[in-house]
PDB file of N, CA and C in Angstrom:
ATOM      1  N   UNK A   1      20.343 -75.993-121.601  1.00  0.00           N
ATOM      2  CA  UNK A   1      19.536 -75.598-120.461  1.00  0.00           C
ATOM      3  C   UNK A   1      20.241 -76.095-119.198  1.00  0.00           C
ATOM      4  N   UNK A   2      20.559 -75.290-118.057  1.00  0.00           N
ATOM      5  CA  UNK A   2      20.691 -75.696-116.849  1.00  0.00           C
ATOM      6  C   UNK A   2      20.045 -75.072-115.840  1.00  0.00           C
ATOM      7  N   UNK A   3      20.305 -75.916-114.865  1.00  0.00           N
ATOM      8  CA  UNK A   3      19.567 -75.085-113.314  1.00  0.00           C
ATOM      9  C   UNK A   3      20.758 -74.588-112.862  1.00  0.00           C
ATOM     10  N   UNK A   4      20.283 -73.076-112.721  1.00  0.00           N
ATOM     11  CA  UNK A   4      21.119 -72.256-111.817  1.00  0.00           C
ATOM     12  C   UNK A   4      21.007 -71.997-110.082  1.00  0.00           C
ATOM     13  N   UNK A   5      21.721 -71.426-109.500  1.00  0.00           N
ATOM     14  CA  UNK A   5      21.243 -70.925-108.343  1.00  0.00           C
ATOM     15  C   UNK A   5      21.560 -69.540-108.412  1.00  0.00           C
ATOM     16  N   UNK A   6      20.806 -68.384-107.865  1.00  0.00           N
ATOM     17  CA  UNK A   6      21.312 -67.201-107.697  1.00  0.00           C
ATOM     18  C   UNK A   6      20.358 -66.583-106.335  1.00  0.00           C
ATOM     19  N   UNK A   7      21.531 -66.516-105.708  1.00  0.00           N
ATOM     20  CA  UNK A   7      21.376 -66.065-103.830  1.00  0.00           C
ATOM     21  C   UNK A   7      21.111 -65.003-103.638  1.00  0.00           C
ATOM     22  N   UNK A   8      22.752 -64.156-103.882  1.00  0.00           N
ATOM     23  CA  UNK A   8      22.618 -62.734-103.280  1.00  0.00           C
ATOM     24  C   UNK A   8      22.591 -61.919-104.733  1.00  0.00           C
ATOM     25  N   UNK A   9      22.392 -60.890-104.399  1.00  0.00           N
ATOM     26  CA  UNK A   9      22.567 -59.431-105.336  1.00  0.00           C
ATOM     27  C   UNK A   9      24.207 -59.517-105.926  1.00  0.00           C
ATOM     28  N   UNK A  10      25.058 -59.902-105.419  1.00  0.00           N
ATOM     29  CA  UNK A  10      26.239 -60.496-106.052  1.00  0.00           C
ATOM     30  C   UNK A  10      26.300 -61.408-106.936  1.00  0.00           C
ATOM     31  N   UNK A  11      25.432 -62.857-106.484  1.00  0.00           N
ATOM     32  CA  UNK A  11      25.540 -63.929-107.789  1.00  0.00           C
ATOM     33  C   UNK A  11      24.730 -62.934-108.987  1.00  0.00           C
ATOM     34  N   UNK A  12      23.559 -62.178-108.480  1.00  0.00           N
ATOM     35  CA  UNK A  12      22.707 -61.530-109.600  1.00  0.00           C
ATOM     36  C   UNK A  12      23.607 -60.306-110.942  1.00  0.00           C
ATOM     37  N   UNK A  13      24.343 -59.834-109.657  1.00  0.00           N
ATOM     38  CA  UNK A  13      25.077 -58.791-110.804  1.00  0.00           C
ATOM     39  C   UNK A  13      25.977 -59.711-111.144  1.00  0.00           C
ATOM     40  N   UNK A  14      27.174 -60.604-111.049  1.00  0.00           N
ATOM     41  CA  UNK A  14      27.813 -61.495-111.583  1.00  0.00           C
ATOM     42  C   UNK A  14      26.905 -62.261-112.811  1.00  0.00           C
ATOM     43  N   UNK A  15      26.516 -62.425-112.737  1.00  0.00           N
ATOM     44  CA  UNK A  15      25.778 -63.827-113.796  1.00  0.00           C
ATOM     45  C   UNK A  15      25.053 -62.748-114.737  1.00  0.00           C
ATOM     46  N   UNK A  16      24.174 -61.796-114.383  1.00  0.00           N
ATOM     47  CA  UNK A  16      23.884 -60.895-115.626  1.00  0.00           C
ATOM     48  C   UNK A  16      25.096 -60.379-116.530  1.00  0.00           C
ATOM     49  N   UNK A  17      26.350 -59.949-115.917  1.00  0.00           N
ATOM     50  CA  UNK A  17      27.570 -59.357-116.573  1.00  0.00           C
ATOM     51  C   UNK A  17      27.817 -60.654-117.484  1.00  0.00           C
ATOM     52  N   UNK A  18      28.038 -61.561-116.508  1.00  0.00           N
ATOM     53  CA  UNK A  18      28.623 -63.110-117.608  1.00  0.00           C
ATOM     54  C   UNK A  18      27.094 -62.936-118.653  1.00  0.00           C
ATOM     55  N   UNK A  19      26.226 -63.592-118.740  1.00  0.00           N
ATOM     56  CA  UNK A  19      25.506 -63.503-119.869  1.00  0.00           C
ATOM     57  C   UNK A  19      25.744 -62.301-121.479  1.00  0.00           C
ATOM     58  N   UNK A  20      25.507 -60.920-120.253  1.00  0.00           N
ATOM     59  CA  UNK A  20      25.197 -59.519-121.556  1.00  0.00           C
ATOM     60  C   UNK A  20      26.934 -59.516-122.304  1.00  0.00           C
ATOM     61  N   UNK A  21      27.573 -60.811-122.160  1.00  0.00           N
ATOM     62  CA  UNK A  21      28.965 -60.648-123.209  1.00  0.00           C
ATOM     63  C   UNK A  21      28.631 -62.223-124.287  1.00  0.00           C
ATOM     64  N   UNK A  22      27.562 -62.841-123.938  1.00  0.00           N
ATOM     65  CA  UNK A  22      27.302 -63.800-124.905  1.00  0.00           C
ATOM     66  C   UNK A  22      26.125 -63.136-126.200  1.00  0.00           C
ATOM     67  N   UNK A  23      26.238 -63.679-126.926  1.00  0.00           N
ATOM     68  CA  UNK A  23      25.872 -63.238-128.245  1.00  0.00           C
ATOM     69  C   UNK A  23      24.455 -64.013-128.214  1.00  0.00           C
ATOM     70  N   UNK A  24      23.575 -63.321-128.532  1.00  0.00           N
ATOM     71  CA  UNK A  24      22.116 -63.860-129.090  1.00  0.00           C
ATOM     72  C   UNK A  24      21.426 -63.880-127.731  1.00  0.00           C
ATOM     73  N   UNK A  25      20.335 -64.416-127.626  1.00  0.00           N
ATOM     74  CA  UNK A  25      19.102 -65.043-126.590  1.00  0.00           C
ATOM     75  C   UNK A  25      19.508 -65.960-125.476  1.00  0.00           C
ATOM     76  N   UNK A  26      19.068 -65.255-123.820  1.00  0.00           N
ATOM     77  CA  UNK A  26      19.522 -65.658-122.949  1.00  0.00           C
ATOM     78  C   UNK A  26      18.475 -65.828-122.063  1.00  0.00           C
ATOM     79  N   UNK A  27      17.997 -66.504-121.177  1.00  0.00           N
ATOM     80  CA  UNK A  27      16.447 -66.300-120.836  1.00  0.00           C
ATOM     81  C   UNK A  27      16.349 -67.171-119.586  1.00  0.00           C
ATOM     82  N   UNK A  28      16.422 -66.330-118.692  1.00  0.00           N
ATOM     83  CA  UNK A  28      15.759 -67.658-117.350  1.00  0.00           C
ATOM     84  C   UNK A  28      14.294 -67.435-117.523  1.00  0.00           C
ATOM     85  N   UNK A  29      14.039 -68.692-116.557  1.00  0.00           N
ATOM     86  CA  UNK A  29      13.040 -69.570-116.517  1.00  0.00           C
ATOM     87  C   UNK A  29      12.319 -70.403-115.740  1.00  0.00           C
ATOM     88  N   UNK A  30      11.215 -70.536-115.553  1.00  0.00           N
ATOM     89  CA  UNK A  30      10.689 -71.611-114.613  1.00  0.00           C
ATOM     90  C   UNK A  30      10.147 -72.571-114.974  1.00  0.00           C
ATOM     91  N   UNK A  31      10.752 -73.665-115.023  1.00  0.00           N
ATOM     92  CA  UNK A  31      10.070 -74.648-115.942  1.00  0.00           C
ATOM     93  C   UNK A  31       8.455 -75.232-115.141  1.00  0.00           C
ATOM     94  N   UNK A  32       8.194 -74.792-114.322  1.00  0.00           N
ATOM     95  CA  UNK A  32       6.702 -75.337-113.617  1.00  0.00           C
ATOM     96  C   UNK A  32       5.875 -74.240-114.324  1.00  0.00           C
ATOM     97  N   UNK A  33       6.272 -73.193-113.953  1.00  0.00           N
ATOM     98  CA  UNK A  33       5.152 -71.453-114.757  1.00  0.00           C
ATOM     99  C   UNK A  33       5.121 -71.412-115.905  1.00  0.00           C
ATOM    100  N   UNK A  34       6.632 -71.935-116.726  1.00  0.00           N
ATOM    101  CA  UNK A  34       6.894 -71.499-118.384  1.00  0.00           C
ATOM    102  C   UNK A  34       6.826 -69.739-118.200  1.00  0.00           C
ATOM    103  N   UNK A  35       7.112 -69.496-116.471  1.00  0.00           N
ATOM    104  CA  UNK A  35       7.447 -67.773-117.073  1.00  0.00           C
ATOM    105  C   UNK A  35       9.093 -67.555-117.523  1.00  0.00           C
ATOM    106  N   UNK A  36       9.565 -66.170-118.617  1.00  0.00           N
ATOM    107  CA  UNK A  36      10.499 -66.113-118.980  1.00  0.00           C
ATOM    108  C   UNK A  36      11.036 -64.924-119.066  1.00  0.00           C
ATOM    109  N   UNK A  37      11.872 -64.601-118.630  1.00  0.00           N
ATOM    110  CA  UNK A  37      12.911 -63.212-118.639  1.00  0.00           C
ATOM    111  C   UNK A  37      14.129 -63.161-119.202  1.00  0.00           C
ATOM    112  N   UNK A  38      14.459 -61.832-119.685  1.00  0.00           N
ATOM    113  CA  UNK A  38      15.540 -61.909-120.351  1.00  0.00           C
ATOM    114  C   UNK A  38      16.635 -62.079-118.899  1.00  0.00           C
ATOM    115  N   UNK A  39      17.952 -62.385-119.208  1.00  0.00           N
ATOM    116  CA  UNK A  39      19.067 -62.981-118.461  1.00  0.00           C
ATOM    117  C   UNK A  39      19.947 -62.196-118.333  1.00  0.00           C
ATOM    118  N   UNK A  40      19.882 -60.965-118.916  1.00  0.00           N
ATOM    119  CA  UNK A  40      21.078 -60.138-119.624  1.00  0.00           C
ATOM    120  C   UNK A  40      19.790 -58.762-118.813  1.00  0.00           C
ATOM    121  N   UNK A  41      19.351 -58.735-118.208  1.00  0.00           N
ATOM    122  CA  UNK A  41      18.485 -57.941-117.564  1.00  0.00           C
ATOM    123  C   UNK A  41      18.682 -58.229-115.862  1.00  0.00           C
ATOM    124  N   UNK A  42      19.144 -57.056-115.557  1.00  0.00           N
ATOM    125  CA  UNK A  42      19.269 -57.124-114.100  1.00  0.00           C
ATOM    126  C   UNK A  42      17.975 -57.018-113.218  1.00  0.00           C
ATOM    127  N   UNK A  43      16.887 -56.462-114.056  1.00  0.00           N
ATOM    128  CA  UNK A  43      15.609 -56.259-112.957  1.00  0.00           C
ATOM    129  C   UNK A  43      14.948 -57.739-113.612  1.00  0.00           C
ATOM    130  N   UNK A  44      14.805 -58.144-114.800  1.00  0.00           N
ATOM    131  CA  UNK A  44      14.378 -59.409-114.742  1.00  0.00           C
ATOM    132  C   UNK A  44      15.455 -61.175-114.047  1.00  0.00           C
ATOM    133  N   UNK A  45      16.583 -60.755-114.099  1.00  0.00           N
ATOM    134  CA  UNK A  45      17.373 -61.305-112.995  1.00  0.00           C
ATOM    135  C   UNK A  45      16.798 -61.198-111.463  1.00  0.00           C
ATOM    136  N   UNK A  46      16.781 -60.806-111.117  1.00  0.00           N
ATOM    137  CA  UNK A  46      15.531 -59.910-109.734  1.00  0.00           C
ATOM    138  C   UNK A  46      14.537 -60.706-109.559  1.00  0.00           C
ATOM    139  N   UNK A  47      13.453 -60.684-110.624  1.00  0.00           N
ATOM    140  CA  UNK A  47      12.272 -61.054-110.304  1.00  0.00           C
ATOM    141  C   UNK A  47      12.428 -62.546-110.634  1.00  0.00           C
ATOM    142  N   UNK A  48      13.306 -63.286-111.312  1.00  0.00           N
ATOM    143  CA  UNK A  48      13.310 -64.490-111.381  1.00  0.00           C
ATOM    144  C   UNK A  48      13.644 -65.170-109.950  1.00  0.00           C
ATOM    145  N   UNK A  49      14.528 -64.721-109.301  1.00  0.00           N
ATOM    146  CA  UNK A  49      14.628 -64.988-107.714  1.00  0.00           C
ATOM    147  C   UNK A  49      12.928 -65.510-107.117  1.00  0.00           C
ATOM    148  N   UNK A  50      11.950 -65.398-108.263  1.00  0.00           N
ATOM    149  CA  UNK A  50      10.953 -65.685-107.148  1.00  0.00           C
ATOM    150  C   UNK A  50      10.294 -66.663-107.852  1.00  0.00           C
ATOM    151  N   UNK A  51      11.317 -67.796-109.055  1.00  0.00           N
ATOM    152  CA  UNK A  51      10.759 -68.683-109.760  1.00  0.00           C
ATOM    153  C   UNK A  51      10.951 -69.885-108.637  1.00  0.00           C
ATOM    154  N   UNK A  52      10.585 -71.072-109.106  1.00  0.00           N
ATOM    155  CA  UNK A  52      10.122 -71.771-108.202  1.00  0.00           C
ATOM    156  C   UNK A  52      11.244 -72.838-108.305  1.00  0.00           C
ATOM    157  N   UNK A  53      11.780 -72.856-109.553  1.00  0.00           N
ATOM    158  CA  UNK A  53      12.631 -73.711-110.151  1.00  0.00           C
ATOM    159  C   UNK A  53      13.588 -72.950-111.190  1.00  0.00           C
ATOM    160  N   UNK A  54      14.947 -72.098-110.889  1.00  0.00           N
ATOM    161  CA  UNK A  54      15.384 -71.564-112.107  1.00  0.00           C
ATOM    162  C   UNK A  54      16.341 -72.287-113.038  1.00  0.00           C
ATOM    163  N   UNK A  55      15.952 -72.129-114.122  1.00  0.00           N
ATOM    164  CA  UNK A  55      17.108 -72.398-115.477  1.00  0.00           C
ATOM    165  C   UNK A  55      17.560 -71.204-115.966  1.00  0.00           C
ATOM    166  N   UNK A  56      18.586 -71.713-117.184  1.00  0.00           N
ATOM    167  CA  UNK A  56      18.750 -70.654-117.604  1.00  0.00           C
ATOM    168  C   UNK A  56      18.634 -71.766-119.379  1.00  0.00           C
ATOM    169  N   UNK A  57      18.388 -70.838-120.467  1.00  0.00           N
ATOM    170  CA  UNK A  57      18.131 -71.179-121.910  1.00  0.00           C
ATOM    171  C   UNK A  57      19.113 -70.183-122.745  1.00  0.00           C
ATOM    172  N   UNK A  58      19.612 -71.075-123.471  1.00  0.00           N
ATOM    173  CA  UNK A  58      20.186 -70.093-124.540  1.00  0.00           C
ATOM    174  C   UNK A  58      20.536 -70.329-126.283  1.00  0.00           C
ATOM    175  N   UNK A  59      20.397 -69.386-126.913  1.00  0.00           N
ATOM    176  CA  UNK A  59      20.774 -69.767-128.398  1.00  0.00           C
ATOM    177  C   UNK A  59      22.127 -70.598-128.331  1.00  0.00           C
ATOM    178  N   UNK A  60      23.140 -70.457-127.712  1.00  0.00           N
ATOM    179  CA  UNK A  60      24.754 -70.985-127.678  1.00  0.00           C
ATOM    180  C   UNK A  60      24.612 -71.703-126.505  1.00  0.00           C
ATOM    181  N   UNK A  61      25.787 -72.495-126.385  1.00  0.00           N
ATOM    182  CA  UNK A  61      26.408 -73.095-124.900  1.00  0.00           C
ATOM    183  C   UNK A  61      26.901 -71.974-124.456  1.00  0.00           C
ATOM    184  N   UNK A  62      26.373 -71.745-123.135  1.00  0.00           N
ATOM    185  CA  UNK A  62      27.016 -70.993-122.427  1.00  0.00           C
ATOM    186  C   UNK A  62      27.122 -71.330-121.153  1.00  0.00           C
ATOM    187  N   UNK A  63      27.743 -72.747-120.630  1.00  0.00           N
ATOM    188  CA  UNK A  63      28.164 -73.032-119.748  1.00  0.00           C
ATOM    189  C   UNK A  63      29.654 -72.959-119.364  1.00  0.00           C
ATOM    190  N   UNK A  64      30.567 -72.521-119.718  1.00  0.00           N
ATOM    191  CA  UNK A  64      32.006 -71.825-119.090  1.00  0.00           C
ATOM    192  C   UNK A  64      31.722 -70.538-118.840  1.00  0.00           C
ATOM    193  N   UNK A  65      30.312 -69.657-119.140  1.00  0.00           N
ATOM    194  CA  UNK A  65      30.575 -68.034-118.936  1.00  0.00           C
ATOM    195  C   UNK A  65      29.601 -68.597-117.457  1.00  0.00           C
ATOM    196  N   UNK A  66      28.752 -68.936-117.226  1.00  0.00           N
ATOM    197  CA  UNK A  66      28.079 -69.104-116.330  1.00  0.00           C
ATOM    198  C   UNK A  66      27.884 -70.454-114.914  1.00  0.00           C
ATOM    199  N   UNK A  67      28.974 -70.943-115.486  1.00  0.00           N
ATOM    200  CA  UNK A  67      29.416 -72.171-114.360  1.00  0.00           C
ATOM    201  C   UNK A  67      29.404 -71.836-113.142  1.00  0.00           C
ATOM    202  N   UNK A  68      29.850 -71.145-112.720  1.00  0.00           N
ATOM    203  CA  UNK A  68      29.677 -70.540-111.098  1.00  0.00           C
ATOM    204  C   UNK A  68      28.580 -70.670-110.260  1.00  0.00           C
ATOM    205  N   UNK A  69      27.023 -70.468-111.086  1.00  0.00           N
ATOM    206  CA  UNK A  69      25.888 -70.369-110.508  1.00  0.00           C
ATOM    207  C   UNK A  69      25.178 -71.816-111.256  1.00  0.00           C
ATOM    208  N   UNK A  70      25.607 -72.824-112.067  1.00  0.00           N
ATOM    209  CA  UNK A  70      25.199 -73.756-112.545  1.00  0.00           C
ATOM    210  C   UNK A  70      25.114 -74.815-111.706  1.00  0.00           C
ATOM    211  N   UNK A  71      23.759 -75.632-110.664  1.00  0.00           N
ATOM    212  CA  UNK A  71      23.662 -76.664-109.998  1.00  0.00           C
ATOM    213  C   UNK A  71      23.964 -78.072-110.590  1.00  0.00           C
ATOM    214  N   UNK A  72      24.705 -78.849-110.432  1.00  0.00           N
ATOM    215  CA  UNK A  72      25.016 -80.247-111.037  1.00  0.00           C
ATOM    216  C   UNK A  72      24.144 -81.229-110.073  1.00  0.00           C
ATOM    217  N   UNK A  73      23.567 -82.470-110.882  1.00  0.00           N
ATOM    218  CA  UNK A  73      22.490 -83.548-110.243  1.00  0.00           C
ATOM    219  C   UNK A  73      23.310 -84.180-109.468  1.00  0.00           C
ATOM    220  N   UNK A  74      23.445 -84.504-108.272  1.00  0.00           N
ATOM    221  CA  UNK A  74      23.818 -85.599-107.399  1.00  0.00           C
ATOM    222  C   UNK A  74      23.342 -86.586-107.840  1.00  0.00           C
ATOM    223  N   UNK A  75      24.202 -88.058-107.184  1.00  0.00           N
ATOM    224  CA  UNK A  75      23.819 -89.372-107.549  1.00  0.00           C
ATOM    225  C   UNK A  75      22.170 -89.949-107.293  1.00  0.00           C
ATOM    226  N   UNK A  76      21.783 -88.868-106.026  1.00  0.00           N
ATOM    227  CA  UNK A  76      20.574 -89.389-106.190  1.00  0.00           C
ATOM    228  C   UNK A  76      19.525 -88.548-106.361  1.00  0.00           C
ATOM    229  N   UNK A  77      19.641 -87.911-107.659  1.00  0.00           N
ATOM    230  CA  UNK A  77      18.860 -87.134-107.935  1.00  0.00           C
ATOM    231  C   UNK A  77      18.139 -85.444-108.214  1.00  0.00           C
ATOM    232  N   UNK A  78      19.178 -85.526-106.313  1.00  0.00           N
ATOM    233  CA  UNK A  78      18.996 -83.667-106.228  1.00  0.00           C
ATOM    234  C   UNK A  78      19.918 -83.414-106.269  1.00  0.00           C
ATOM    235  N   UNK A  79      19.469 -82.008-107.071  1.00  0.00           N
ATOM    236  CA  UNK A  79      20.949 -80.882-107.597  1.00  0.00           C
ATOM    237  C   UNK A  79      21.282 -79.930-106.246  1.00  0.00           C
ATOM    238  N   UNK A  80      22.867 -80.030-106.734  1.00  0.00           N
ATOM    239  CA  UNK A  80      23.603 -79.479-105.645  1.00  0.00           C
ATOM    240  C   UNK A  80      24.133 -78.441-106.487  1.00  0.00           C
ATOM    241  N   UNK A  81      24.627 -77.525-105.832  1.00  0.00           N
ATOM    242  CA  UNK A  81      25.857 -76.064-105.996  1.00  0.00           C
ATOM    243  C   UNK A  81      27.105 -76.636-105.506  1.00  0.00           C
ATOM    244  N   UNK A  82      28.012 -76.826-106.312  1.00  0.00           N
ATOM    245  CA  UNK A  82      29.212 -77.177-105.636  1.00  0.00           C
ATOM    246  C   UNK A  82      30.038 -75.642-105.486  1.00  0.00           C
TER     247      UNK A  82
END
């Protein structure tokens, strides 16, 4: 599980393409709602833009296909986009 960021309609079509080449179950998320969309879906990519907190979940590691949009915790706490 990580927290992603996704901005524009660019990170959105980028990061759906990276996902729909990983194998099995891909699913953002809001961990405050517990709402869930597929990841590999560009209109549910879309509507996750209006989670409050996004992750992303998956059957595999799939952090080298999706690193780009993956926020890392700063020392004190809050996650940054490098």
């Amino acid at each position: 599980m990580y927290k992603i960021n996704l901005i524009t309609m660019s990170d959105i079509t980028g990061f759906v393409k990276a996902c729909e080449n990983v194998k099995g179950r891909v699913e953002l998320f809001c961990k405050n709602s517990g709402y869930r969309v597929n990841a590999k879906s560009m209109l549910g990519a879309v509507a996750a833009m209006e989670f409050e907190d996004l992750y992303v979940d998956s059957d595999v590691d799939i952090y080298s296909a999706i690193e780009p949009w993956v926020m890392t915790q700063g020392e004190d706490g809050n996650y940054i986009h490098e």
